[in-house]
N, C-alpha and C. Protein backbone atom coordinates (compact mmCIF):
# COMPACT_ATOMS: atom_id res chain seq x y z
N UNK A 1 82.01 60.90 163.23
CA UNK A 1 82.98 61.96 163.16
C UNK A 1 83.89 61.90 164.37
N UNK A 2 85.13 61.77 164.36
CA UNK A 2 85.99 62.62 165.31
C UNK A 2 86.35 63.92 165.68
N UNK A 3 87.04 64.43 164.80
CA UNK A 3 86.98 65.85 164.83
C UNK A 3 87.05 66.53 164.04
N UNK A 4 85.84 67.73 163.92
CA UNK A 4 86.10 68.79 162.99
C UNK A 4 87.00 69.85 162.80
N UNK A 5 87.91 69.76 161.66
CA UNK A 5 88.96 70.74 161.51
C UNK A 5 88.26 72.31 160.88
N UNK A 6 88.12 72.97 161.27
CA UNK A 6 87.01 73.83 160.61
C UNK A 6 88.29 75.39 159.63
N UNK A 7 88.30 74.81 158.90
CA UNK A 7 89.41 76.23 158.05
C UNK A 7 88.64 77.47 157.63
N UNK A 8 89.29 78.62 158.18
CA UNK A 8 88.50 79.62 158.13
C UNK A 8 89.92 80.91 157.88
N UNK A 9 89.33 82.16 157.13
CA UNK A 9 89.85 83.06 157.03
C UNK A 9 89.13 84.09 156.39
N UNK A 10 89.99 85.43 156.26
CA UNK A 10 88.97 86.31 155.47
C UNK A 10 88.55 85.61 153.70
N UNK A 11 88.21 86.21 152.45
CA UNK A 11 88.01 85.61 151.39
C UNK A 11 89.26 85.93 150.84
N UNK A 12 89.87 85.37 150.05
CA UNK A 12 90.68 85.19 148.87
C UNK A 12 92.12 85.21 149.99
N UNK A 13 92.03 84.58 150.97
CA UNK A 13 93.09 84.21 152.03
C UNK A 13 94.04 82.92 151.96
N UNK A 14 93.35 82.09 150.48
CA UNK A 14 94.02 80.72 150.22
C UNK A 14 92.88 80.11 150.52
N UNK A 15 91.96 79.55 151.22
CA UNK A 15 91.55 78.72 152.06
C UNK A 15 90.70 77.38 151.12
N UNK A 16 90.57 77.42 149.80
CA UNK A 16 90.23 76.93 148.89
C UNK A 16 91.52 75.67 148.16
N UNK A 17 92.49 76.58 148.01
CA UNK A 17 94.16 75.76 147.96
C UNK A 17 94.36 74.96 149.26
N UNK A 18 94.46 75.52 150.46
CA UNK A 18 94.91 74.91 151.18
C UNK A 18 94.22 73.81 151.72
N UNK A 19 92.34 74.12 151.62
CA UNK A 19 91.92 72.95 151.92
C UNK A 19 91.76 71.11 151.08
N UNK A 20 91.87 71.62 149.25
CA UNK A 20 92.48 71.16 148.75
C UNK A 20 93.95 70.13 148.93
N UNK A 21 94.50 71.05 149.31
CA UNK A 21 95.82 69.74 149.53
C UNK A 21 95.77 69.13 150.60
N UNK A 22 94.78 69.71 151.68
CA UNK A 22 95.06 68.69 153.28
C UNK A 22 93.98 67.57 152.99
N UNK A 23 93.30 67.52 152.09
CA UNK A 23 92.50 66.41 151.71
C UNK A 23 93.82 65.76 150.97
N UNK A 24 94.31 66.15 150.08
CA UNK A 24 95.24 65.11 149.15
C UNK A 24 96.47 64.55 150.45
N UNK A 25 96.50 64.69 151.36
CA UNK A 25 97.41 64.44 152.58
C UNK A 25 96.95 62.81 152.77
N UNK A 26 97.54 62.01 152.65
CA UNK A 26 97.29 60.58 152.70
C UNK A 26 97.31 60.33 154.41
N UNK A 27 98.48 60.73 155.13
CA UNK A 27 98.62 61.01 156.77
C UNK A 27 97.53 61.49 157.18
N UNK A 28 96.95 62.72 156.90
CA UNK A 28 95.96 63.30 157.25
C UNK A 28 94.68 62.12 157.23
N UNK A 29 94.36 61.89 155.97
CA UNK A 29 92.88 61.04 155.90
C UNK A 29 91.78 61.51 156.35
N UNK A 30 92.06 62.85 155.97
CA UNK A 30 90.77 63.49 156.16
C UNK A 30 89.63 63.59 155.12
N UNK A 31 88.21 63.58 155.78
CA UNK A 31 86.93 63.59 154.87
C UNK A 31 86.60 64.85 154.91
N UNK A 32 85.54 64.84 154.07
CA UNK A 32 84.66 66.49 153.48
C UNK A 32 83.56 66.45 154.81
N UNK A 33 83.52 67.77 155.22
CA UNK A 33 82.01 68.23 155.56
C UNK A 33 81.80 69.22 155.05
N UNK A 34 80.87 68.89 153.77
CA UNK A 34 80.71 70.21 152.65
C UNK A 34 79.70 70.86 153.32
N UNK A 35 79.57 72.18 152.98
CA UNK A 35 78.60 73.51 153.49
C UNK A 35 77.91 73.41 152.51
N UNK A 36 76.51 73.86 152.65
CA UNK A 36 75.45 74.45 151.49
C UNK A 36 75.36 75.69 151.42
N UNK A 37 74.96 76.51 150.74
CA UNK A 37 74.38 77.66 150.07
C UNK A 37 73.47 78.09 149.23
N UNK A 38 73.10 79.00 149.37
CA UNK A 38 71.89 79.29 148.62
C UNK A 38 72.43 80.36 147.38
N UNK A 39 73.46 80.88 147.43
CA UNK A 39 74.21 81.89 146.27
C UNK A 39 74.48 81.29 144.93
N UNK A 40 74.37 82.49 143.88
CA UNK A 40 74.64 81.29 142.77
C UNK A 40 75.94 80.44 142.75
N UNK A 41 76.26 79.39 141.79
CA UNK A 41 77.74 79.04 141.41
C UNK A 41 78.78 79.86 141.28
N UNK A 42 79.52 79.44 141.22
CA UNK A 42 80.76 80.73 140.46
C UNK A 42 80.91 79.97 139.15
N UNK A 43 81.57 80.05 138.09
CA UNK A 43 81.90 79.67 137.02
C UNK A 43 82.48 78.48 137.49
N UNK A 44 83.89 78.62 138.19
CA UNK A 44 84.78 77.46 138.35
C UNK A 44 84.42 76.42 139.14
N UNK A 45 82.77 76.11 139.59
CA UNK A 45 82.54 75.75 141.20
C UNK A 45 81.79 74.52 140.55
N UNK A 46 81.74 73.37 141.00
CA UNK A 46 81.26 72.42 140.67
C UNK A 46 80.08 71.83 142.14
N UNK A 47 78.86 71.52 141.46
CA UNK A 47 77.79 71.03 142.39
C UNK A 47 78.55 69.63 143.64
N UNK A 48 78.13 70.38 144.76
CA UNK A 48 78.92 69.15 145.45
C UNK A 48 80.38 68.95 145.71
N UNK A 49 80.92 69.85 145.77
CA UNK A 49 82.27 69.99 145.33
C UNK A 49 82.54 71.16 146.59
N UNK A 50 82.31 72.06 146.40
CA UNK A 50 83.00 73.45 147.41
C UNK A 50 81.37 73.45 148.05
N UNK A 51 80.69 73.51 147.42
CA UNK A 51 79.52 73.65 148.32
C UNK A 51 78.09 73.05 147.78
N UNK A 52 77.21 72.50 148.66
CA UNK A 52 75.80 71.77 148.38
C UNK A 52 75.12 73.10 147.46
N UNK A 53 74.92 73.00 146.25
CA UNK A 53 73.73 74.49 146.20
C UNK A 53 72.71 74.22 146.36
N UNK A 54 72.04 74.85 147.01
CA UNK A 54 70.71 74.44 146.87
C UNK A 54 69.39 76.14 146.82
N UNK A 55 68.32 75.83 146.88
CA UNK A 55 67.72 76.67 146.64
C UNK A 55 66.72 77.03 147.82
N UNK A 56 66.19 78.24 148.18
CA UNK A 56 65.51 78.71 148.98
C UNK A 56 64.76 77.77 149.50
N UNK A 57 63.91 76.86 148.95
CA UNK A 57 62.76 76.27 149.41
C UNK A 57 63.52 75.31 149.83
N UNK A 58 64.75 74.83 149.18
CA UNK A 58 65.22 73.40 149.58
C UNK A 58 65.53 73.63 150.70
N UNK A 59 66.48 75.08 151.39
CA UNK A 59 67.04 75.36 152.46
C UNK A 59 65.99 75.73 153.35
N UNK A 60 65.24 75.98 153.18
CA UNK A 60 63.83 75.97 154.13
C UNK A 60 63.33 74.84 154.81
N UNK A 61 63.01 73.80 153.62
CA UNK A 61 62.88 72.36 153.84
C UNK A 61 63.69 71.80 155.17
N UNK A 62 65.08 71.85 155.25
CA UNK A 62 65.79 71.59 155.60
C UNK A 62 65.88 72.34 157.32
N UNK A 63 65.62 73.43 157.28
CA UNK A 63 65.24 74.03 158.66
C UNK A 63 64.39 73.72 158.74
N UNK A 64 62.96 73.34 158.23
CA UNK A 64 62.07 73.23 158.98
C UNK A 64 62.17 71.85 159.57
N UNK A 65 63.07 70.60 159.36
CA UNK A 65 62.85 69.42 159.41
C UNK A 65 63.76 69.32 160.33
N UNK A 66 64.71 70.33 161.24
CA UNK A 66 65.54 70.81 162.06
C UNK A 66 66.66 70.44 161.97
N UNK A 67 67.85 70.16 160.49
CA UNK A 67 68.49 69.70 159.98
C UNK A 67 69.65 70.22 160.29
N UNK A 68 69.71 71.73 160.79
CA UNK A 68 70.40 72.76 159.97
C UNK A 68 71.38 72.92 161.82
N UNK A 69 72.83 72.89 161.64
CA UNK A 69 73.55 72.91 163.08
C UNK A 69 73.56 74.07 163.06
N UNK A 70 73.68 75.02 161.88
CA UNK A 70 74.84 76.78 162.02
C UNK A 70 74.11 77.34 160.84
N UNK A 71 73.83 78.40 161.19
CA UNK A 71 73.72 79.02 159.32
C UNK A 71 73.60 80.66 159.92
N UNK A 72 74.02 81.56 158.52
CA UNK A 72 74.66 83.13 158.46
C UNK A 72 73.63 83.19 156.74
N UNK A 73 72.96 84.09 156.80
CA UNK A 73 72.38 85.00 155.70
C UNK A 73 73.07 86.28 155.65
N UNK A 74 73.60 86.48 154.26
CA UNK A 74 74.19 88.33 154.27
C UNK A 74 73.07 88.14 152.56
N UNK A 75 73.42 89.61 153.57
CA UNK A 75 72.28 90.81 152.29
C UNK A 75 73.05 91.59 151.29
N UNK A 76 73.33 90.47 149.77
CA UNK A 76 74.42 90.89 149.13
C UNK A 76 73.62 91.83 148.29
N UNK A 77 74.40 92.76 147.25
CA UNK A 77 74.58 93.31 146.33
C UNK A 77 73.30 92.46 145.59
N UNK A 78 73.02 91.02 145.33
CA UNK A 78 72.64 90.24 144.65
C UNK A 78 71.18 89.74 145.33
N UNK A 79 70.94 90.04 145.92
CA UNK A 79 69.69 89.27 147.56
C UNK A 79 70.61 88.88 148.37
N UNK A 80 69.63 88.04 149.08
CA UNK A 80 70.02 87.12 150.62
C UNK A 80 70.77 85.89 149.94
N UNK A 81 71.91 85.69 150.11
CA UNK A 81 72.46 84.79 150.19
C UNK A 81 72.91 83.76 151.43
N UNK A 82 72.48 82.72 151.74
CA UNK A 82 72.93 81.65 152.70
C UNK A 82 73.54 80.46 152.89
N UNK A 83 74.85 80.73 154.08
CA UNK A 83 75.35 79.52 154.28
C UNK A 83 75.01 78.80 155.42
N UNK A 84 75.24 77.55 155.18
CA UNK A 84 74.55 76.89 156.43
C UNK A 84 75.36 74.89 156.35
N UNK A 85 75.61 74.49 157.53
CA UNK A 85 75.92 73.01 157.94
C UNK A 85 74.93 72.82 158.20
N UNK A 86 74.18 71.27 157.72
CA UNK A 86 73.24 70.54 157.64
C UNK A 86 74.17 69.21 158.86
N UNK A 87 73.01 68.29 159.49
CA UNK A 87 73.59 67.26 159.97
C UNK A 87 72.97 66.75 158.79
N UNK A 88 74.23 65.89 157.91
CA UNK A 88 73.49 65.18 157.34
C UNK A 88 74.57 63.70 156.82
N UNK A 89 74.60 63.20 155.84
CA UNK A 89 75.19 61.58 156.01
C UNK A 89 76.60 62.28 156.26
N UNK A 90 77.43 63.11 155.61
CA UNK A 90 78.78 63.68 155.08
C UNK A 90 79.40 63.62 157.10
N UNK A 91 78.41 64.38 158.22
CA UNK A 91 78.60 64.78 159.69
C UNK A 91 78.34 63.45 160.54
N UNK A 92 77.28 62.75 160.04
CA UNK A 92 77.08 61.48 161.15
C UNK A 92 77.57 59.91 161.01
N UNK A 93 77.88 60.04 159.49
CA UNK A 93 78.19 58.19 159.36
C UNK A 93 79.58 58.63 158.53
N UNK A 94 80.37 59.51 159.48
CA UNK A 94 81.84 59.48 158.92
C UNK A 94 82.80 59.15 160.28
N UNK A 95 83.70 58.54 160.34
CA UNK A 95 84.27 58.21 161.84
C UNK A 95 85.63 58.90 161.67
N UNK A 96 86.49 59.19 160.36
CA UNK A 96 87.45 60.43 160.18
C UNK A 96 87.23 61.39 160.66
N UNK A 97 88.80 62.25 160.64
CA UNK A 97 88.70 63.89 160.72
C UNK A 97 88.02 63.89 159.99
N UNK A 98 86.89 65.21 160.25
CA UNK A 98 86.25 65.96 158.67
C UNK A 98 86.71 67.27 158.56
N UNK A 99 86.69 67.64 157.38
CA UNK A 99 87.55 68.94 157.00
C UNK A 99 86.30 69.91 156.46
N UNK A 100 86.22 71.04 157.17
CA UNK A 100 85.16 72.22 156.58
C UNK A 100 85.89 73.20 156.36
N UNK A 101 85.30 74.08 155.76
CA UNK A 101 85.46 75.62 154.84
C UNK A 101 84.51 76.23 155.81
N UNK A 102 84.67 77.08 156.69
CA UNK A 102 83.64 77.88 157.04
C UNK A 102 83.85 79.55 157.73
N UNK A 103 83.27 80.18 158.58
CA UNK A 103 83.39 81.34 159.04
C UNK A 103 83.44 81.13 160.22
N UNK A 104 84.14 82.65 161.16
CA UNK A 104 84.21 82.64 162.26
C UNK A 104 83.09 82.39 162.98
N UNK A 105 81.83 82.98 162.63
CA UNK A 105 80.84 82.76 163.27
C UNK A 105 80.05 80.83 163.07
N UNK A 106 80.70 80.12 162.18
CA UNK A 106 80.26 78.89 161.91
C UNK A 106 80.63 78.25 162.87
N UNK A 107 82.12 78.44 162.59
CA UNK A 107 83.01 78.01 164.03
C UNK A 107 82.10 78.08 165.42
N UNK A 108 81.85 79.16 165.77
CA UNK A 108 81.42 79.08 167.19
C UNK A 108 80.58 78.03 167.38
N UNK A 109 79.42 78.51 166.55
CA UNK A 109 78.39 78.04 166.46
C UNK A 109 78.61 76.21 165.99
N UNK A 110 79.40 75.89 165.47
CA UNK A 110 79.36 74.59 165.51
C UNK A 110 80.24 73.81 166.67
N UNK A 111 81.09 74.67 167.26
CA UNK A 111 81.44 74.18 168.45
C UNK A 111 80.38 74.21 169.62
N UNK A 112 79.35 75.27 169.54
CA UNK A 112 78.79 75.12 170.31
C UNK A 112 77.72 73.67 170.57
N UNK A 113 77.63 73.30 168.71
CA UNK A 113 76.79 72.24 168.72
C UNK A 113 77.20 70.87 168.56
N UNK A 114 78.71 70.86 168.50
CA UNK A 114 79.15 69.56 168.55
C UNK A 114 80.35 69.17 169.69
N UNK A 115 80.81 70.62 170.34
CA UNK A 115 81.36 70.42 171.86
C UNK A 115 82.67 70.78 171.38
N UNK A 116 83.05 71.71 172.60
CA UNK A 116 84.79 72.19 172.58
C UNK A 116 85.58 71.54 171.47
N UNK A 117 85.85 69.72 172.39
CA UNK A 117 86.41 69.13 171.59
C UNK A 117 86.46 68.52 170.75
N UNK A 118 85.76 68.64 170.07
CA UNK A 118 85.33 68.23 168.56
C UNK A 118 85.86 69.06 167.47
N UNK A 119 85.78 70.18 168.09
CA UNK A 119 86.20 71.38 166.43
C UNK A 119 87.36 72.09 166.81
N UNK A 120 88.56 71.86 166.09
CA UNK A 120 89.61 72.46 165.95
C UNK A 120 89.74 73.78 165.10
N UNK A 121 90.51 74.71 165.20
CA UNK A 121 90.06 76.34 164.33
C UNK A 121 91.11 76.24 163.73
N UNK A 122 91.28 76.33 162.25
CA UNK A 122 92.16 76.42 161.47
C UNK A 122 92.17 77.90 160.75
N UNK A 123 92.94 78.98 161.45
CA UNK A 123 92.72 80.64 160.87
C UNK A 123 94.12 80.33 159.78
N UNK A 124 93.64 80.90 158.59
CA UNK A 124 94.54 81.53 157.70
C UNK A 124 94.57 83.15 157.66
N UNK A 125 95.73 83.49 156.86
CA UNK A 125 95.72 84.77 156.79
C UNK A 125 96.29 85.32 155.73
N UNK A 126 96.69 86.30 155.23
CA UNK A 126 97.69 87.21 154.18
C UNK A 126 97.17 88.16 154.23
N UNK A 127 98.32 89.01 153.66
CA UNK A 127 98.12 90.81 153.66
C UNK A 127 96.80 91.12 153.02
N UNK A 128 96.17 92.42 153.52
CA UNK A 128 95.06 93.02 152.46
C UNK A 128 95.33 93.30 151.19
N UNK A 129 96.91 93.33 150.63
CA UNK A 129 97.37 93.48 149.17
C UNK A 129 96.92 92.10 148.35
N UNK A 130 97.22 91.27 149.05
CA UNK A 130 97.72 89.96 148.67
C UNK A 130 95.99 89.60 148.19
N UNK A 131 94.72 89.76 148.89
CA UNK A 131 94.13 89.23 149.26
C UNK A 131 92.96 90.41 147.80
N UNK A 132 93.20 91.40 148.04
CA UNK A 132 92.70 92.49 147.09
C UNK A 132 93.05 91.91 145.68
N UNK A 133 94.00 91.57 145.49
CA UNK A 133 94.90 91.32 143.86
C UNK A 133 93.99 90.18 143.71
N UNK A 134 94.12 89.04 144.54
CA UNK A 134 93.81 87.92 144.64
C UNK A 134 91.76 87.92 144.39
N UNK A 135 91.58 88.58 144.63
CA UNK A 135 89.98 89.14 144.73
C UNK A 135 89.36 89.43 142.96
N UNK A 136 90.12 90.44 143.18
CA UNK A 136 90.06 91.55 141.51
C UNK A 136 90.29 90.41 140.46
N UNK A 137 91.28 89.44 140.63
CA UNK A 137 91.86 88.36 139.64
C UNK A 137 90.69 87.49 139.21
N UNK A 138 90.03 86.91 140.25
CA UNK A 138 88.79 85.83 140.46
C UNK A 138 87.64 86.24 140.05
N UNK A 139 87.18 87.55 140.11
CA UNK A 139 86.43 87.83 139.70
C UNK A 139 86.51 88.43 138.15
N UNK A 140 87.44 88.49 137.97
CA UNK A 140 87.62 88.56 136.75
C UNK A 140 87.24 87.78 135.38
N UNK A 141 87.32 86.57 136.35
CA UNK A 141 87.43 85.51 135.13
C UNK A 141 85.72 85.03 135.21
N UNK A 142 84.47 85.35 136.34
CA UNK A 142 83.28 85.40 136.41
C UNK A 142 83.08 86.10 134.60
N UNK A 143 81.95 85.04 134.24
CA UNK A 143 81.00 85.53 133.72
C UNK A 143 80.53 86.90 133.47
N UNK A 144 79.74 87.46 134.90
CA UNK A 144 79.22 88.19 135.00
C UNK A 144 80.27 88.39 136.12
N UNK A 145 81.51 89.84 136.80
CA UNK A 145 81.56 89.58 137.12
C UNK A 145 81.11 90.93 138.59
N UNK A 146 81.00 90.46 140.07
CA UNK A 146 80.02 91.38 140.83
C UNK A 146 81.25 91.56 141.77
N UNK A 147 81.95 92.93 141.10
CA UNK A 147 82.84 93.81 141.98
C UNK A 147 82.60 94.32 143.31
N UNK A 148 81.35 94.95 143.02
CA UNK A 148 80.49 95.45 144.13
C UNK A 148 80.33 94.29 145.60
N UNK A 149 79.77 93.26 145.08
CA UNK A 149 79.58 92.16 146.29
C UNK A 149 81.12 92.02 146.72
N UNK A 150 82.20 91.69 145.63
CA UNK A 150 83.73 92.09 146.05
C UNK A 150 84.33 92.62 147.37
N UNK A 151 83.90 93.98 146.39
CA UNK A 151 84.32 94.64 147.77
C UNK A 151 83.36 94.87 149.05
N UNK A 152 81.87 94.66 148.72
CA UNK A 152 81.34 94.44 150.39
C UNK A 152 82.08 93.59 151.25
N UNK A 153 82.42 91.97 150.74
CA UNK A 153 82.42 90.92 150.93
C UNK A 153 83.89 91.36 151.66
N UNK A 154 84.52 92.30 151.39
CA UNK A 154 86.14 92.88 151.65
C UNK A 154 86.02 93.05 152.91
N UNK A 155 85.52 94.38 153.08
CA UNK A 155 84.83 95.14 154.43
C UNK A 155 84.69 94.34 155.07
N UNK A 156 83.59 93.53 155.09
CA UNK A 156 82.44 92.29 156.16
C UNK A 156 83.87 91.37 156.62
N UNK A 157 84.79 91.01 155.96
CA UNK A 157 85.63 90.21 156.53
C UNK A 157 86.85 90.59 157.70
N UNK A 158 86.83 92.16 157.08
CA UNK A 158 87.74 92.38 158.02
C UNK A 158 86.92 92.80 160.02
N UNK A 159 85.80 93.05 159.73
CA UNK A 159 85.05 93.39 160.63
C UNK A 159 84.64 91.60 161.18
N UNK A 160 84.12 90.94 160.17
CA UNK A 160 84.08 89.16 161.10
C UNK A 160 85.05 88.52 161.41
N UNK A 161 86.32 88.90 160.85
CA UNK A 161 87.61 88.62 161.37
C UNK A 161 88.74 89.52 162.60
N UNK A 162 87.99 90.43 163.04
CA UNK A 162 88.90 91.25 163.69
C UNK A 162 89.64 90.72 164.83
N UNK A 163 90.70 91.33 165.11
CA UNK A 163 91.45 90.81 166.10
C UNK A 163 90.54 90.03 167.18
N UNK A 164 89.28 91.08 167.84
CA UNK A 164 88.75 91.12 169.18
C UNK A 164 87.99 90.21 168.85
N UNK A 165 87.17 89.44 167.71
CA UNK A 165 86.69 88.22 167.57
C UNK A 165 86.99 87.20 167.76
N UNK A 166 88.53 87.24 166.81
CA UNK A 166 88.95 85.91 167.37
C UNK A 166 89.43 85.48 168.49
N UNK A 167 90.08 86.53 169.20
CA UNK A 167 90.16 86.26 170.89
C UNK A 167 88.96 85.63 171.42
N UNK A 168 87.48 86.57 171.36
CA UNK A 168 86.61 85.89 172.33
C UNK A 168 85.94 84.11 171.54
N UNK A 169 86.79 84.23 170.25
CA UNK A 169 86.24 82.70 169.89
C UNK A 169 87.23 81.67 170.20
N UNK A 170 88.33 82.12 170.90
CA UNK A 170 89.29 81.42 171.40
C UNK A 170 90.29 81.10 170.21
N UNK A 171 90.20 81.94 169.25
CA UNK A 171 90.99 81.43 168.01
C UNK A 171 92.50 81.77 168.66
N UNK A 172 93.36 81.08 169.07
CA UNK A 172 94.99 82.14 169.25
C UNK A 172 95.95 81.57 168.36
N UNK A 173 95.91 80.42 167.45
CA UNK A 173 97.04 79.96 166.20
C UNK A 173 96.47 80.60 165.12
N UNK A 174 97.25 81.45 164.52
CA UNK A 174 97.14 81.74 162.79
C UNK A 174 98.20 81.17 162.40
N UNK A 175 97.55 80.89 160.74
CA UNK A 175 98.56 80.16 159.55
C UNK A 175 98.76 81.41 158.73
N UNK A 176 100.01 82.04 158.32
CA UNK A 176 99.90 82.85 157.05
C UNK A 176 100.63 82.09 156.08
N UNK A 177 99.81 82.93 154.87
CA UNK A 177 99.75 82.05 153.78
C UNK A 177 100.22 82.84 152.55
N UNK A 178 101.28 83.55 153.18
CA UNK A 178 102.22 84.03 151.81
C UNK A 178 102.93 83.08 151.26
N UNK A 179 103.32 81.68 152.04
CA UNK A 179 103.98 81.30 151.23
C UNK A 179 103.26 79.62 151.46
N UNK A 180 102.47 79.01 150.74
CA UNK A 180 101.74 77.90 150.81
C UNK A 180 102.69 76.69 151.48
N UNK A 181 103.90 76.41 150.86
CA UNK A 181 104.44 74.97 151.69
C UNK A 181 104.39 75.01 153.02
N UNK A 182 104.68 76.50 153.20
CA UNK A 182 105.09 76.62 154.68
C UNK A 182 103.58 76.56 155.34
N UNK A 183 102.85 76.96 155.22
CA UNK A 183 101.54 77.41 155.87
C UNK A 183 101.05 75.91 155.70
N UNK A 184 101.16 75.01 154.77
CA UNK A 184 100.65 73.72 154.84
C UNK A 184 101.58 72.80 156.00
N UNK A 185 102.70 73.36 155.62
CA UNK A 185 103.16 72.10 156.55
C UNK A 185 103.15 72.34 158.47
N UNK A 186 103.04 74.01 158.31
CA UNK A 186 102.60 74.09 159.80
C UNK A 186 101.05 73.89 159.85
N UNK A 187 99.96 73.78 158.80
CA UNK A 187 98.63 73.63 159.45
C UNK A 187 98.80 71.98 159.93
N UNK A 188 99.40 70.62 159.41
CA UNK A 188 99.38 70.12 159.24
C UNK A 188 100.53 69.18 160.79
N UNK A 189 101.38 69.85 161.12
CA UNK A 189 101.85 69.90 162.31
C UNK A 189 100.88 69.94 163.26
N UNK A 190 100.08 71.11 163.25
CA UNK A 190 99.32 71.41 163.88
C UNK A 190 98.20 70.53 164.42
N UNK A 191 97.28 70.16 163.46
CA UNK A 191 96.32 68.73 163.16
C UNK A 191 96.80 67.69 164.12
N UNK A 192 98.16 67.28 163.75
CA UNK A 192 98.60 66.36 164.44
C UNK A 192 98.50 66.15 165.73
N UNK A 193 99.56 67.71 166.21
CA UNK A 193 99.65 67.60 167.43
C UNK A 193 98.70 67.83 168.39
N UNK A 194 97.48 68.17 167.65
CA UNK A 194 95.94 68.71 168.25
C UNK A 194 95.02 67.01 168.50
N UNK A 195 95.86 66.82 168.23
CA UNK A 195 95.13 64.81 167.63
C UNK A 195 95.37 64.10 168.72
């Protein structure tokens, strides 16, 4: 690995789109460092794809064998759900940028375990309108779909995202992402000139 670009924002902030196209960035040449979880799928979510699923015992396995760099359990609507970075082939036998999806608190915590300069903070953002519509829409199209975890999941972000967090995590560049070209082509400036 060189360096981890770690993209983070509250939920339904883009960060799914945008990480999407900075992989399709041929300049970029950036690789995956996919996250695991223990939550179910979503409908649209493919194994290996947005995230490792795996299951309680597997994610156990995996801490106990001391695998695990970062991991956050929340107590949804649904049980314990967990995310967590594994060192595993995707983190050690890649010599590219790698590109993650994760949280403020992943961030720290994986800077803490792979060093300052290794992990770059990629904050997105958009209005609470933008982000609410954007919420209500997605879950919509669920199966089953869990409003309730919704809007916990609402709350919890604005409280793990608050201003005074990201100061003490040293976050000081945001991307907003009302309007995608623009927010891509400055994350992507950015990358560079961080390079």
């Amino acid at each position: 690995m060189n360096r981890l670009i770690c993209l983070m924002g509250k939920s339904c902030s883009g960060k799914d789109t945008i990480y999407k196209n900075l992989l399709k960035d041929r300049e970029l040449n950036l690789k995956v460092l996919r996250p695991y979880t223990t939550r179910p799928r979503r409908i649209n979510e493919k194994e290996g794809i947005e995230y490792n699923f795996v299951t309680e015992e597997e994610y156990l396995a995996m801490r106990d064998r001391g695998l695990i760099l970062e991991e956050r359990a929340y107590d949804t609507m649904h049980g314990v759900w967990r995310y967590f970075t594994v060192r595993d082939a995707g983190l050690t036998d890649n010599e590219n940028d790698l590109l993650y999806i994760g949280t403020l608190e992943a961030y720290v915590n994986l800077r803490e375990a792979l060093g300052n300069d290794k992990v770059i903070p990629i904050y997105i953002e958009v209005s609470d309108t933008v982000r609410i519509d954007r919420a209500v829409h997605r879950e919509k199209k669920q199966a089953e779909p869990r409003f309730a975890e919704m809007c916990r999941r609402f709350l919890a972000d604005n409280e793990d995202f608050s201003d005074e967090k990201l100061k003490e995590a040293g976050v000081t560049v945001r991307f907003n992402n009302e309007d995608l070209n623009e927010c891509l082509n400055r994350i992507k400036t950015f990358i560079a000139a961080e390079g």
